[in-house]
N, C-alpha and C. Protein backbone atom coordinates (compact mmCIF):
# COMPACT_ATOMS: atom_id res chain seq x y z
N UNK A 1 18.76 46.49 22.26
CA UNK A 1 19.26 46.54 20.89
C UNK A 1 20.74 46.91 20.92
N UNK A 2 21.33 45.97 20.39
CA UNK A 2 22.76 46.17 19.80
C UNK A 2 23.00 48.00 19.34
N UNK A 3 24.52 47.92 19.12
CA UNK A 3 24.60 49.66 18.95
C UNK A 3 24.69 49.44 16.94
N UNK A 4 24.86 48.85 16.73
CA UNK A 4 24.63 48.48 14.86
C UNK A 4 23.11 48.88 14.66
N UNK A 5 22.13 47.76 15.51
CA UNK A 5 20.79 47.92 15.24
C UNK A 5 20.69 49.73 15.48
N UNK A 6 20.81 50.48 16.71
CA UNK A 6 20.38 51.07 17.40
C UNK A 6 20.74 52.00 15.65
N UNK A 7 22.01 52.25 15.78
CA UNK A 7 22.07 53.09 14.26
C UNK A 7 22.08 52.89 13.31
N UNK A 8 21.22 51.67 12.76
CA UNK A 8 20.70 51.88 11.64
C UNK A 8 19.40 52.34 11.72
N UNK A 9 18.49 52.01 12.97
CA UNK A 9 17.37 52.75 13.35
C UNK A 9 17.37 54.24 13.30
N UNK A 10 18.36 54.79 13.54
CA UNK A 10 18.51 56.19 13.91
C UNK A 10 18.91 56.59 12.68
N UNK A 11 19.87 56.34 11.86
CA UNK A 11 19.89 56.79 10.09
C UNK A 11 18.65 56.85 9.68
N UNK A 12 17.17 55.96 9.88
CA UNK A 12 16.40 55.20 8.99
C UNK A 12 15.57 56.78 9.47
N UNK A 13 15.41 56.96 10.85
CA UNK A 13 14.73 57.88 11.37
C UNK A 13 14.74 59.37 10.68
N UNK A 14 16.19 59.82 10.54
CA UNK A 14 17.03 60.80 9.71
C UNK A 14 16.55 60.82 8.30
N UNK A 15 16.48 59.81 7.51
CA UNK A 15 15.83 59.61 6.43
C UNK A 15 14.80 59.87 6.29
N UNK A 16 13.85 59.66 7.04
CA UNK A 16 12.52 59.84 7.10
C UNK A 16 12.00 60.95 6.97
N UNK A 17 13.28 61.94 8.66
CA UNK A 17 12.77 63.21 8.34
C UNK A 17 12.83 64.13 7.07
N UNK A 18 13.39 63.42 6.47
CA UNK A 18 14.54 64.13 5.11
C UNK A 18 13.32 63.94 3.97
N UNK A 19 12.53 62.92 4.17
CA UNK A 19 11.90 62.19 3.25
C UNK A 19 10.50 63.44 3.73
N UNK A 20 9.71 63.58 4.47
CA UNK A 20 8.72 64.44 5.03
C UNK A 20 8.99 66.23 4.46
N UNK A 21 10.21 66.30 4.70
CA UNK A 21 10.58 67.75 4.26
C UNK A 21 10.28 68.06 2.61
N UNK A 22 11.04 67.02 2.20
CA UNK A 22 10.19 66.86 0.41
C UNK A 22 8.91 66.27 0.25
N UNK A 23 8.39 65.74 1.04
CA UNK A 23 6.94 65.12 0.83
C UNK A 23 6.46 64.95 2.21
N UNK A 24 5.85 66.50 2.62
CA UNK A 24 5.06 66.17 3.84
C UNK A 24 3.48 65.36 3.57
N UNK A 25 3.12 64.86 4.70
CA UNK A 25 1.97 64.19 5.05
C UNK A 25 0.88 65.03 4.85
N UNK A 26 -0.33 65.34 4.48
CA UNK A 26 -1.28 65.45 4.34
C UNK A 26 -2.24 65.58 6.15
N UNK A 27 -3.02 66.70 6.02
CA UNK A 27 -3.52 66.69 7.59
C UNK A 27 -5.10 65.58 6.96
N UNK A 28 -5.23 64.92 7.98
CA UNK A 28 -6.62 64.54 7.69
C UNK A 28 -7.92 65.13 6.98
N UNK A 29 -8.00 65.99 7.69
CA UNK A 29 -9.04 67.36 7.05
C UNK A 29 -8.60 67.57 5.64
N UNK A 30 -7.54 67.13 5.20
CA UNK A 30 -7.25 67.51 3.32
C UNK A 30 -7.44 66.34 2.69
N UNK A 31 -7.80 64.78 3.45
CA UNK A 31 -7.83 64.05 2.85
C UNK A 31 -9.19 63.91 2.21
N UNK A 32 -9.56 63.39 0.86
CA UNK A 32 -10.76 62.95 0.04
C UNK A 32 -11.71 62.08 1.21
N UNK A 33 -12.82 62.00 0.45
CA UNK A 33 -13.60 61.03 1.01
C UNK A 33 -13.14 59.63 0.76
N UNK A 34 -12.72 59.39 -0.15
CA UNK A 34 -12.47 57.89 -0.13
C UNK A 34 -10.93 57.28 0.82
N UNK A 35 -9.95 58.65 1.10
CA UNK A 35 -8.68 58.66 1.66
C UNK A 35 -9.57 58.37 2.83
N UNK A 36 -9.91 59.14 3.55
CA UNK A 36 -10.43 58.97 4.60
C UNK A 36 -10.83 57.95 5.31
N UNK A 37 -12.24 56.93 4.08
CA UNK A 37 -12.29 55.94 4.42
C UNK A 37 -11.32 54.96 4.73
N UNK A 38 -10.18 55.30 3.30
CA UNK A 38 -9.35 53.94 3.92
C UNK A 38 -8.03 54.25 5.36
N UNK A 39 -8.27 55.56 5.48
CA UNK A 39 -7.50 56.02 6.49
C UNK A 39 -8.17 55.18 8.29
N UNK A 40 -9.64 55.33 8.02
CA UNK A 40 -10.09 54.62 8.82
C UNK A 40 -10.13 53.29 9.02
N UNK A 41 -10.04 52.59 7.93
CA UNK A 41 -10.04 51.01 7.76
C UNK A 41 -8.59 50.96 8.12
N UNK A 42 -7.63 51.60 7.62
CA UNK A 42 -5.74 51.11 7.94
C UNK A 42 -5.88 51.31 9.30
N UNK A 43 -6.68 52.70 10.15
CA UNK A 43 -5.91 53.17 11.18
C UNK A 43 -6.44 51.71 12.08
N UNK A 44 -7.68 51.04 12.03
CA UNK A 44 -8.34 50.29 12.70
C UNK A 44 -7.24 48.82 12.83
N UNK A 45 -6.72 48.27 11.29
CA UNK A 45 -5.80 47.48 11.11
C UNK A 45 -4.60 47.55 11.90
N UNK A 46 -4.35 48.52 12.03
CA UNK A 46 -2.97 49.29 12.57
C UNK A 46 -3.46 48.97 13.95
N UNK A 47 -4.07 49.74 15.10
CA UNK A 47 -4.39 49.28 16.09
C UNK A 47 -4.68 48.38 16.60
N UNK A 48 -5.08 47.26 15.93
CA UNK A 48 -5.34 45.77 16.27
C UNK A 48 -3.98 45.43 15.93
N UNK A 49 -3.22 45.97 15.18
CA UNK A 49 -1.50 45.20 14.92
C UNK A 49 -1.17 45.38 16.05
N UNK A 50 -1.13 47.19 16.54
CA UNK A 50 -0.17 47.16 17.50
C UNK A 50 -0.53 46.44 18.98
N UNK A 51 -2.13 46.27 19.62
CA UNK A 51 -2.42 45.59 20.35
C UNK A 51 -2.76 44.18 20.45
N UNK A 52 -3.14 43.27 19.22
CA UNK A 52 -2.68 41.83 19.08
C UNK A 52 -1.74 41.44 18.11
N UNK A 53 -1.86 41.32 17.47
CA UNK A 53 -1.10 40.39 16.39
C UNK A 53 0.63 40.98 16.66
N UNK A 54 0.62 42.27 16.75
CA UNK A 54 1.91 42.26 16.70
C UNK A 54 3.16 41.84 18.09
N UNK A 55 2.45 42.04 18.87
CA UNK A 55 2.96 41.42 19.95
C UNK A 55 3.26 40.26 20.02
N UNK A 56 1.95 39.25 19.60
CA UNK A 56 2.22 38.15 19.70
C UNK A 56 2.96 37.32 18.37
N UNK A 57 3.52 38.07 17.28
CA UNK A 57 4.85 38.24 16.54
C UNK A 57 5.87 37.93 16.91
N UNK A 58 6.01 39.24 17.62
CA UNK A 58 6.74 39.18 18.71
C UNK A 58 7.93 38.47 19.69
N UNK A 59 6.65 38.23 20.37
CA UNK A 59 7.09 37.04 20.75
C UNK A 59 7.30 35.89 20.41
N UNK A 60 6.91 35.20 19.29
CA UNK A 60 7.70 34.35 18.52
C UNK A 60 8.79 34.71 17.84
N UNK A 61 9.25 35.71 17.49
CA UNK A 61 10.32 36.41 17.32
C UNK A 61 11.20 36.21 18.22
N UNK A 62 10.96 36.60 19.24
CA UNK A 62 11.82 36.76 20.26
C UNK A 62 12.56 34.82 20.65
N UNK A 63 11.33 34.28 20.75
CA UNK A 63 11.44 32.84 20.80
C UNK A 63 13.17 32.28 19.73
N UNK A 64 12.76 32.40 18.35
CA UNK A 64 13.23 32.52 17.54
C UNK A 64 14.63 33.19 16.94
N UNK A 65 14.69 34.31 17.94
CA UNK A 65 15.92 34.87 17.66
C UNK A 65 17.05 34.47 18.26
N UNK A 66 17.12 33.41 19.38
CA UNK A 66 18.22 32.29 20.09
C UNK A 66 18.60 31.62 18.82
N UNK A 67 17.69 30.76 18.06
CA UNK A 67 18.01 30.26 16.68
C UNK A 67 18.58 31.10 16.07
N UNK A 68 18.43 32.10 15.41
CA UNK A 68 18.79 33.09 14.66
C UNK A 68 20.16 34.04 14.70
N UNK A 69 20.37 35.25 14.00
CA UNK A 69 21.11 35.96 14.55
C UNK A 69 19.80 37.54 14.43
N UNK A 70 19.19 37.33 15.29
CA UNK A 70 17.84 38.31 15.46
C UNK A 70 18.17 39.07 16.67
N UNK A 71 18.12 40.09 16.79
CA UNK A 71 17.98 41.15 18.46
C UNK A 71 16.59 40.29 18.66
N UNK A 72 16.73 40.53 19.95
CA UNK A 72 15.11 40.05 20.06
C UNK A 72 14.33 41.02 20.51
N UNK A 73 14.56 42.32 20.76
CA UNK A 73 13.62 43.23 20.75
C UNK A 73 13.83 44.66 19.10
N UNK A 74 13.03 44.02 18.15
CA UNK A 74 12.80 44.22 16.34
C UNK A 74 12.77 46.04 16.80
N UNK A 75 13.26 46.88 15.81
CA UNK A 75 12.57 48.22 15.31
C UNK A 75 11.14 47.39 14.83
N UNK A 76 10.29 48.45 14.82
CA UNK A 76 8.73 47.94 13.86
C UNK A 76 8.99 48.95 12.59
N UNK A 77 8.99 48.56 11.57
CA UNK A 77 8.96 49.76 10.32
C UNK A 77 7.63 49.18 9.88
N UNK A 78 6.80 50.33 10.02
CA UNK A 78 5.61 50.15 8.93
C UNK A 78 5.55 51.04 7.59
N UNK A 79 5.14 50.23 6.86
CA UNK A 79 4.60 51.27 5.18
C UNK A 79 3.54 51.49 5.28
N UNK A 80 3.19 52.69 4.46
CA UNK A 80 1.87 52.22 3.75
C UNK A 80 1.74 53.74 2.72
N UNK A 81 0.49 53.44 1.76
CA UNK A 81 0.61 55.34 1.09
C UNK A 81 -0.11 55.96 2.29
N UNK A 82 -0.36 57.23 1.51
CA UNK A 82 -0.86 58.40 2.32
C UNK A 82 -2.14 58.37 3.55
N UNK A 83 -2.94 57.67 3.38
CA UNK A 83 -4.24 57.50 3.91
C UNK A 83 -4.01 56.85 5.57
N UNK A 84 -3.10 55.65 4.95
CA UNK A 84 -2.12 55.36 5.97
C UNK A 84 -1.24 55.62 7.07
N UNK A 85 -0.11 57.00 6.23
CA UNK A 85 0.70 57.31 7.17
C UNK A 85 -0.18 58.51 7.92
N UNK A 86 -1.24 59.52 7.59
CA UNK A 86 -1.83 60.37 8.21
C UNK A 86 -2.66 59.35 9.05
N UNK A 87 -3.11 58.06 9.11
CA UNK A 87 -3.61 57.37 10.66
C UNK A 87 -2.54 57.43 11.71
N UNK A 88 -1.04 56.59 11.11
CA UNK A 88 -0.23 56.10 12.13
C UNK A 88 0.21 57.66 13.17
N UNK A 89 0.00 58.95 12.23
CA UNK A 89 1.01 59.64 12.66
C UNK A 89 -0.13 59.54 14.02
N UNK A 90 -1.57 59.91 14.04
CA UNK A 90 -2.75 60.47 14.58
C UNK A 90 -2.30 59.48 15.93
N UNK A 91 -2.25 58.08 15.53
CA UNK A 91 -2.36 56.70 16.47
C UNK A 91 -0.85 57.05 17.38
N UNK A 92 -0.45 57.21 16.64
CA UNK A 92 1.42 57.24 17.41
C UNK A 92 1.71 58.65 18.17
N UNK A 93 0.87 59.44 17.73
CA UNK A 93 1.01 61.11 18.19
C UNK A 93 2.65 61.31 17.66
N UNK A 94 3.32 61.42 18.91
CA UNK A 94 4.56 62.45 18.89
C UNK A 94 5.81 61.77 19.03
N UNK A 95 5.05 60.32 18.23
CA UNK A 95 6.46 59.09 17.54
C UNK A 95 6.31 58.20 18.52
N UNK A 96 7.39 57.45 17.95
CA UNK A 96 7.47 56.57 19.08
C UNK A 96 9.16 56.22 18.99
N UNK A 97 9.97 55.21 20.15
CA UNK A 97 10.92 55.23 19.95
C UNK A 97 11.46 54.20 19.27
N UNK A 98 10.58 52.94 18.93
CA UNK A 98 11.01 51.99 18.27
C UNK A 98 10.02 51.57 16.95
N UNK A 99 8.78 52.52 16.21
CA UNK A 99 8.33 52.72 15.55
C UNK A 99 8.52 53.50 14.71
N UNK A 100 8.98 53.24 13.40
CA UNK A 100 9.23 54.19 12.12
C UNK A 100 8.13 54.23 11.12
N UNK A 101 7.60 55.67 10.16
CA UNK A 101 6.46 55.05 9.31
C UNK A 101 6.89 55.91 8.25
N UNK A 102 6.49 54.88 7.06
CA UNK A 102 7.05 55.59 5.60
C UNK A 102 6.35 54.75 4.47
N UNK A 103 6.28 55.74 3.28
CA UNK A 103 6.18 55.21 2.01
C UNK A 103 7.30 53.85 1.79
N UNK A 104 5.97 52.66 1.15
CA UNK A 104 7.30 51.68 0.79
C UNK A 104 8.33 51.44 -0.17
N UNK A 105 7.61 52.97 -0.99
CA UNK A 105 8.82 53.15 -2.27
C UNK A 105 10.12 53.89 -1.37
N UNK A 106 9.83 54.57 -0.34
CA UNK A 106 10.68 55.16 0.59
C UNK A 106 11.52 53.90 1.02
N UNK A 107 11.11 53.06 1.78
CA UNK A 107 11.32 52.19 2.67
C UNK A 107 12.36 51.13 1.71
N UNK A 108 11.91 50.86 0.29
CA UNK A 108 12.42 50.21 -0.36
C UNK A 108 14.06 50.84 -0.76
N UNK A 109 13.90 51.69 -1.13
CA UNK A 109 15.18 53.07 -1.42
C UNK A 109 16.01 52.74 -0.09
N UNK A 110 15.62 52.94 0.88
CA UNK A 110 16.31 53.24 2.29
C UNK A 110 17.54 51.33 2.07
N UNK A 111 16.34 50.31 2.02
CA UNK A 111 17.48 49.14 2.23
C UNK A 111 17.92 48.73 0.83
N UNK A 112 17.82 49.50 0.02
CA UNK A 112 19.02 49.56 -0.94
C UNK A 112 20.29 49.72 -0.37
N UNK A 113 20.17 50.66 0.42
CA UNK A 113 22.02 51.40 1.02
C UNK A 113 21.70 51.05 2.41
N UNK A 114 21.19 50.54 2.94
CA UNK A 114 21.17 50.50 4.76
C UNK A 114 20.71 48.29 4.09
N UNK A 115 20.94 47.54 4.13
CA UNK A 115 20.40 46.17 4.16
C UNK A 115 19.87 45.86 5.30
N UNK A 116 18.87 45.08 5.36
CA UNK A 116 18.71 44.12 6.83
C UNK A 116 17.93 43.05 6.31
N UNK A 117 18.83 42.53 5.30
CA UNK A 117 17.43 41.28 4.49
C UNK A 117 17.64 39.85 5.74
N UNK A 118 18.49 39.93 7.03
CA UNK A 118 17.77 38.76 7.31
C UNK A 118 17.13 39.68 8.91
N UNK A 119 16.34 40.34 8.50
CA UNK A 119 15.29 40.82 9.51
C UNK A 119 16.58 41.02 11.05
N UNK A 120 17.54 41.37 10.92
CA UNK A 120 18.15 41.40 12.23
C UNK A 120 17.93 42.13 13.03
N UNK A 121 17.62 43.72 12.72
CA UNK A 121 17.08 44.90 13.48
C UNK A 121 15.76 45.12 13.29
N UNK A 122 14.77 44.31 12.63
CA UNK A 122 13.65 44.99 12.79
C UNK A 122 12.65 44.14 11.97
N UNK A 123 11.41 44.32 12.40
CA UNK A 123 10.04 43.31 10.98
C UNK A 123 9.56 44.60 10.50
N UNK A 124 8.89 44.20 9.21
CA UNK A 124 8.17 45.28 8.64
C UNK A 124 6.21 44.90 8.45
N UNK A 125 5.54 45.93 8.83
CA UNK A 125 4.01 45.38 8.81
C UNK A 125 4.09 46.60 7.66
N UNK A 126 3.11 46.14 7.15
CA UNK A 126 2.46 47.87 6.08
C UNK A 126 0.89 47.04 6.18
N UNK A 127 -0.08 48.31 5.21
CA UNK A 127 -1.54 48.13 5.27
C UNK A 127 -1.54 49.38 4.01
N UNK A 128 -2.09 48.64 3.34
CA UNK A 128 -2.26 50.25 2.23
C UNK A 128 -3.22 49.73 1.12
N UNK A 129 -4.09 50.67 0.25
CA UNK A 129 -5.44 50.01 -0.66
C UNK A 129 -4.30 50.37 -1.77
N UNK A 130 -5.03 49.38 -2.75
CA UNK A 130 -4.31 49.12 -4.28
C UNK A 130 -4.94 48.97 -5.23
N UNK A 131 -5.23 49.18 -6.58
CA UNK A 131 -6.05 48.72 -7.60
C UNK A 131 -6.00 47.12 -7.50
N UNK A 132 -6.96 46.19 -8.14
CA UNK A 132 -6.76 45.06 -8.35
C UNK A 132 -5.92 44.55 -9.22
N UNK A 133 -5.10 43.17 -8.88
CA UNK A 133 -3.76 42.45 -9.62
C UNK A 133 -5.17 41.67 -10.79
N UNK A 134 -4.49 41.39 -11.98
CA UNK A 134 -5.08 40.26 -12.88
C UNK A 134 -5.48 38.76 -11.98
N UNK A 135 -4.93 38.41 -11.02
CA UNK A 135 -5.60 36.74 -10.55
C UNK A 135 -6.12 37.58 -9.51
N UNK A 136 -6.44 38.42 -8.46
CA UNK A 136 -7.63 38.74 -7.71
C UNK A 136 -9.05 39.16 -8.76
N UNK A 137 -8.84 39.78 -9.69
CA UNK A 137 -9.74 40.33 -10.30
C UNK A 137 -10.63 39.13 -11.18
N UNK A 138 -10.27 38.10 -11.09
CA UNK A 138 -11.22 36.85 -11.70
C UNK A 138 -11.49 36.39 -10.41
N UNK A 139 -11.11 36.40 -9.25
CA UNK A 139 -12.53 35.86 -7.65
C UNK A 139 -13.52 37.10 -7.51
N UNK A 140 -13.67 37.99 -8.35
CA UNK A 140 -14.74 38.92 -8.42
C UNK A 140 -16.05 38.72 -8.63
N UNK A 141 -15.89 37.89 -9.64
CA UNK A 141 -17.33 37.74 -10.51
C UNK A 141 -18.38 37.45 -9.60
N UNK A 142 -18.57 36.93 -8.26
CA UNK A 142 -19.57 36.92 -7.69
C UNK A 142 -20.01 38.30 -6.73
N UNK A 143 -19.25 38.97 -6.90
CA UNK A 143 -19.54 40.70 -6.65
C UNK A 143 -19.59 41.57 -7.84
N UNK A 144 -20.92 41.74 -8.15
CA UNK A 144 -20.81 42.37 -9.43
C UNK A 144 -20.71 43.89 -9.05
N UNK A 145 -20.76 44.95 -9.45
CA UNK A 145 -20.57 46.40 -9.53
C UNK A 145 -21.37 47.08 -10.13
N UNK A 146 -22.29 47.80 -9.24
CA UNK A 146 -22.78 48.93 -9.96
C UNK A 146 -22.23 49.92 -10.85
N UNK A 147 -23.04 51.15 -11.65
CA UNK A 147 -22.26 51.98 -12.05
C UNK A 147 -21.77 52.91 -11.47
N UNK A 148 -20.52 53.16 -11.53
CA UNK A 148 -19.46 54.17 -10.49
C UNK A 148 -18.94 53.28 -9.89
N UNK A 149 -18.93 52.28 -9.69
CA UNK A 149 -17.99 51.63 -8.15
C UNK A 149 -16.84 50.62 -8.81
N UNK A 150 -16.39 50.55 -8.03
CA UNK A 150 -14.74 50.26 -8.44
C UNK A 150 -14.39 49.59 -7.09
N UNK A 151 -13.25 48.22 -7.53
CA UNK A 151 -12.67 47.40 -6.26
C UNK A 151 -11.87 48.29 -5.84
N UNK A 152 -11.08 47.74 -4.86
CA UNK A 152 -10.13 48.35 -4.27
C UNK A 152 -9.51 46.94 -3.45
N UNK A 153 -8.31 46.33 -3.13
CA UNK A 153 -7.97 45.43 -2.62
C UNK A 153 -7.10 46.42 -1.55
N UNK A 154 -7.01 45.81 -0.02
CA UNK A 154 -6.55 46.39 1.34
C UNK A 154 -5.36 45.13 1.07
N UNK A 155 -4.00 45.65 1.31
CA UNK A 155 -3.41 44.68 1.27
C UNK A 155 -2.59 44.76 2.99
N UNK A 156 -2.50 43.43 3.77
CA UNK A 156 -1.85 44.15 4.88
C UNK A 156 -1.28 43.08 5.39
N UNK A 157 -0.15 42.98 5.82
CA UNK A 157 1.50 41.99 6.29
C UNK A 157 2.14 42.39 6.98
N UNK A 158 3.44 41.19 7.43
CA UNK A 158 4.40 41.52 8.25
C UNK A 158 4.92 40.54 7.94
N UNK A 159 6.45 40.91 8.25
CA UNK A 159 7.83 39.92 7.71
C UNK A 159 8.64 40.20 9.20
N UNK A 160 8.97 39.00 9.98
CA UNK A 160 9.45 39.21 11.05
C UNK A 160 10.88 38.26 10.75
N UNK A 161 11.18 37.99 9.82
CA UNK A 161 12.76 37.39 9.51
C UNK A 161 12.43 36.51 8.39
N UNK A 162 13.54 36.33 7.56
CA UNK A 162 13.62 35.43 6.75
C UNK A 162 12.52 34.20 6.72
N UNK A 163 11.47 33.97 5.60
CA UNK A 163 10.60 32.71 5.88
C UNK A 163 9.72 32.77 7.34
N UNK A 164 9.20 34.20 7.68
CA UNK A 164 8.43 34.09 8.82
C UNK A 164 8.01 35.33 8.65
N UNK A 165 6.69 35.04 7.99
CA UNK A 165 5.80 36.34 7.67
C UNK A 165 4.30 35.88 7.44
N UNK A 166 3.34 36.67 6.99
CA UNK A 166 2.56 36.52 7.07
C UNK A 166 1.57 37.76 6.29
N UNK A 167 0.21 37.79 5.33
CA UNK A 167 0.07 38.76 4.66
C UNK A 167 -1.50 38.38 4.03
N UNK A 168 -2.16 39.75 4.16
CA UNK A 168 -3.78 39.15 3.55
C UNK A 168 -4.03 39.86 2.94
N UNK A 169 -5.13 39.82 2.18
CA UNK A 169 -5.62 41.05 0.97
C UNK A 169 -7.03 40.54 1.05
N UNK A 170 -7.54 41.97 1.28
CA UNK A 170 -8.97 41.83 1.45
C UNK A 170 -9.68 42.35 0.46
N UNK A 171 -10.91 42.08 -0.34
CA UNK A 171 -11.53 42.92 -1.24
C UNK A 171 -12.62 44.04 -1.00
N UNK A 172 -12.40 45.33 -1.46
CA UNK A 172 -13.47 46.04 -1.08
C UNK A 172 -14.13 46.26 -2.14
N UNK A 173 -15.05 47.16 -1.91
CA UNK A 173 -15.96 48.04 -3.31
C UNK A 173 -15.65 49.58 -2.67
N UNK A 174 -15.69 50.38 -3.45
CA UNK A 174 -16.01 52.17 -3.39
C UNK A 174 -17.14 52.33 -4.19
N UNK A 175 -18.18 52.81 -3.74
CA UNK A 175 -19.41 53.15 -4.26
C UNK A 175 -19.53 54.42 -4.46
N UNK A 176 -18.54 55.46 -4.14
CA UNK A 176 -18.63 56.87 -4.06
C UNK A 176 -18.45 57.33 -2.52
N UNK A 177 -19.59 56.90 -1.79
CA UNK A 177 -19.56 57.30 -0.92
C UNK A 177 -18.48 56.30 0.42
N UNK A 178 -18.93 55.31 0.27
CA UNK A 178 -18.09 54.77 1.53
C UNK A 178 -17.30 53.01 0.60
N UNK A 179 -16.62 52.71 1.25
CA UNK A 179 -16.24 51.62 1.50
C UNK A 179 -16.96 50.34 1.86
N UNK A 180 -17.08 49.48 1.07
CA UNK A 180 -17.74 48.04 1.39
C UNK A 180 -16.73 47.10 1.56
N UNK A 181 -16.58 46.40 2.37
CA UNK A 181 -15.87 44.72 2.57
C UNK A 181 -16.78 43.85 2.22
N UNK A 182 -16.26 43.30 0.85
CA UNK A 182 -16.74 42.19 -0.19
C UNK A 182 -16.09 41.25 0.87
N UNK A 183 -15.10 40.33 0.73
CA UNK A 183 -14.48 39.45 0.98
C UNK A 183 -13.08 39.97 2.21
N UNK A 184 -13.29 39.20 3.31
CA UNK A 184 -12.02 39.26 3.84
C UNK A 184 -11.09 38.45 3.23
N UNK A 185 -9.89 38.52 3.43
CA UNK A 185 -8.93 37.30 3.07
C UNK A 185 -8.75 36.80 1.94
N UNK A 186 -9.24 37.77 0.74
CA UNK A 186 -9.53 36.96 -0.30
C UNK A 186 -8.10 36.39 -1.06
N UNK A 187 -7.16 36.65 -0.67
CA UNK A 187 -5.58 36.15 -1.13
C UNK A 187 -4.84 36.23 0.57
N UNK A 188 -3.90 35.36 0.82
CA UNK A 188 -3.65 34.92 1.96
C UNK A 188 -2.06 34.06 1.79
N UNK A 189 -1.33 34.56 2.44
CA UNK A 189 -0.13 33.55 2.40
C UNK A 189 0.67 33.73 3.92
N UNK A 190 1.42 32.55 4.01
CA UNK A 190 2.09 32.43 5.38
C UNK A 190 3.82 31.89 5.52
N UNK A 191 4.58 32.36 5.41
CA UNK A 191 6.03 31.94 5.05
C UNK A 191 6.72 31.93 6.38
């Protein structure tokens, strides 16, 4: 990595910590039952990123960045909310050196004043649960809902440069107690 990339990585890092001091992470043991669950469903997502899919990113990245004006070895910034960042910290232990993890309202703030909109220093993956949008919530009707349970859509991507990304949303149920996968994939796009 270039010395530009290298420090904007290292500001982003600085930020972060800055960002934790006003809003630390949550230990697992404080998270809800339903955090939990999806802490387990992200951390599982997350680990299959970092041992397939993201590699082999990657390396089309890397392919790609001769075309480009890309480093070819990316920072990884992942998002996601809380449920999330208490997996990555667990998965990553005691950091890593080319892995950053943050809220994406964080993350969003940060390239306000730091840019990298054509992916030059780095791709971004996130994984985080969301209420349902108005056009997911009409492919429902063939999962109906008991009383108490409520969707939840897993939304989870990566943007490895301009027009080269990739992103799925899966549907769940919360029944109270655990997590159901209705539908994988149920919204899907590829740029």
């Amino acid at each position: 990595m270039k010395e530009e990339g290298q420090n904007w990585f290292n500001d982003l890092r600085e930020f972060i910590t800055d960002c934790r001091k006003k809003k630390p992470i949550n230990d697992w043991d404080n998270l809800s039952v339903e955090a939990d669950s999806q802490s387990r469903i992200i951390g599982g997502c997350f680990v299959d990123w970092l041992e397939k899919h993201g590699p082999s990113l990657l390396k089309e990245r890397a392919f790609l960045a001769k075309l480009n004006n890309w480093e070819k070895d990316p920072f990884i910034v992942f998002t996601s909310d809380e449920p999330g960042l208490v997996v990555a910290s667990e998965i990553l232990e005691e950091g890593s050196d080319s892995i950053a993890c943050l809220y994406p309202d964080e993350f969003t703030f940060w390239l306000k004043k730091h840019p990298d909109p054509e992916y030059r220093w780095h791709i971004h993956t996130w994984s985080y649960f969301l209420p349902l949008d108005k056009e997911t919530k009409k492919k429902t009707k063939t999962f109906p809902l008991a009383a108490g349970e409520s969707y939840l859509l897993h939304r989870e991507g990566t943007m490895c440069g301009e027009l080269f990304g990739r992103g799925y949303d899966h549907l769940w149920k919360w029944n109270g107690e655990e997590l159901v996968l209705l539908e994988e994939s149920i919204n899907q796009w590829v740029s």
